[in-house]
C-alpha atoms as a PDB file:
ATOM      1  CA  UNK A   1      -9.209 -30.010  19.485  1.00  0.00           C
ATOM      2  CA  UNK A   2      -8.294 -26.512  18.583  1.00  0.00           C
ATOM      3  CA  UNK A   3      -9.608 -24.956  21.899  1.00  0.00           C
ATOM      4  CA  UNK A   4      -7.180 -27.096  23.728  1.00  0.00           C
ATOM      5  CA  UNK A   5      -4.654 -26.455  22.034  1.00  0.00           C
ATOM      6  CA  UNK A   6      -5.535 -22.323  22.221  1.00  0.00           C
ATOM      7  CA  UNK A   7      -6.299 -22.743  26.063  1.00  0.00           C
ATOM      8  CA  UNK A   8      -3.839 -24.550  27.254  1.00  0.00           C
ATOM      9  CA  UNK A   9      -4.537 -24.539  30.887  1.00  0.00           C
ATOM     10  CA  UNK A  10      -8.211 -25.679  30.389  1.00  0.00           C
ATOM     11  CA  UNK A  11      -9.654 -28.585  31.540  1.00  0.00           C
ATOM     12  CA  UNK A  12     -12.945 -30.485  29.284  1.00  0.00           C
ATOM     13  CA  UNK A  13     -15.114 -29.119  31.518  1.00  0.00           C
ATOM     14  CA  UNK A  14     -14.012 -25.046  30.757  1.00  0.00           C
ATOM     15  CA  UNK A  15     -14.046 -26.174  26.864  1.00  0.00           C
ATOM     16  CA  UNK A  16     -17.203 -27.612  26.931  1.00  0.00           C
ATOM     17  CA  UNK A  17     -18.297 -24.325  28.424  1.00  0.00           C
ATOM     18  CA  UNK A  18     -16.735 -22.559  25.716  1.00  0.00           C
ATOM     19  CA  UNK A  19     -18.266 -24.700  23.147  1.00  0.00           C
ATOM     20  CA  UNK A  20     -21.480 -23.911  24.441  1.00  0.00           C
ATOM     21  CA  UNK A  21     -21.142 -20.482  24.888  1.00  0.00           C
ATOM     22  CA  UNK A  22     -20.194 -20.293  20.988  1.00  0.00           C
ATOM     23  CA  UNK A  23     -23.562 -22.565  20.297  1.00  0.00           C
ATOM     24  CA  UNK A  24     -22.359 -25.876  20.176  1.00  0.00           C
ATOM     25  CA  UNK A  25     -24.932 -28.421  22.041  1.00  0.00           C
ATOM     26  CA  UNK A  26     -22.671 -30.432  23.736  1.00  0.00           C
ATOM     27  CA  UNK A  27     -22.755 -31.895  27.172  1.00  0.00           C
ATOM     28  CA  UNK A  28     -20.092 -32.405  29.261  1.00  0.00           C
ATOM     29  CA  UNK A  29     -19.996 -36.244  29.450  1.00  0.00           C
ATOM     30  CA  UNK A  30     -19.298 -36.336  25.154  1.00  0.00           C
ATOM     31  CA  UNK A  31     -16.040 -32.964  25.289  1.00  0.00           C
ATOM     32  CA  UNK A  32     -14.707 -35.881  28.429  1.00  0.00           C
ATOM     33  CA  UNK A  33     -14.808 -39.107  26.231  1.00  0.00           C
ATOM     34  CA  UNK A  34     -13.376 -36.639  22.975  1.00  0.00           C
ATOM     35  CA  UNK A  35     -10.506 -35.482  25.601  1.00  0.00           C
ATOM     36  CA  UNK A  36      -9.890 -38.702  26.516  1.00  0.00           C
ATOM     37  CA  UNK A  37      -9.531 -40.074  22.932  1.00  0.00           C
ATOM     38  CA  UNK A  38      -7.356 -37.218  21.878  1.00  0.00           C
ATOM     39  CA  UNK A  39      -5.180 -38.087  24.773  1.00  0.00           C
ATOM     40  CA  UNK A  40      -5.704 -34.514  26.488  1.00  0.00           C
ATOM     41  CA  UNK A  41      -4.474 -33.667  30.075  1.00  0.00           C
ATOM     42  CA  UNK A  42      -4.274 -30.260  31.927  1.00  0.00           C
ATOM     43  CA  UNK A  43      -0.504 -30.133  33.346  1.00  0.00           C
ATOM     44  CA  UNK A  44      -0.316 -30.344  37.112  1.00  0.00           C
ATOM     45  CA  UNK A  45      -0.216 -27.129  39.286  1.00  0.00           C
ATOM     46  CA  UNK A  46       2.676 -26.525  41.320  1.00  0.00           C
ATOM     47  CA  UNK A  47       1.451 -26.363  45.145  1.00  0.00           C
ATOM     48  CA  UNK A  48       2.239 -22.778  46.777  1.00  0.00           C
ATOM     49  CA  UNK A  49       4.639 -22.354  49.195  1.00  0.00           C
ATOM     50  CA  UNK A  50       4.069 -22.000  52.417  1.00  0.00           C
ATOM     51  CA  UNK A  51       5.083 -19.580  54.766  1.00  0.00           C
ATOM     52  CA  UNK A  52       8.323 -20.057  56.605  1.00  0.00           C
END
């Protein structure tokens, strides 16, 4: 998936939004079973810091 690899930060959900935006007529169910095949994850967010 070239959009994952372009959009690093992405999750299926935000691709398959892309996809459609571009005119592909995908649903979201069919970009989550793809990312899932390709082995995809989005890397975990680092929680904020609190104040001290």
């Amino acid at each position: 998936m070239e959009s994952a690899r372009q959009y690093g930060r992405y999750g299926y959900r935000k691709i398959g939004a892309l996809l459609w935006d571009a005119g592909w007529v995908v649903n979201d169910k069919r970009v989550e079973r793809i990312w899932r095949q390709e082995g995809l994850k989005v890397p975990a967010r680092k929680p904020k810091r609190g104040r001290l």
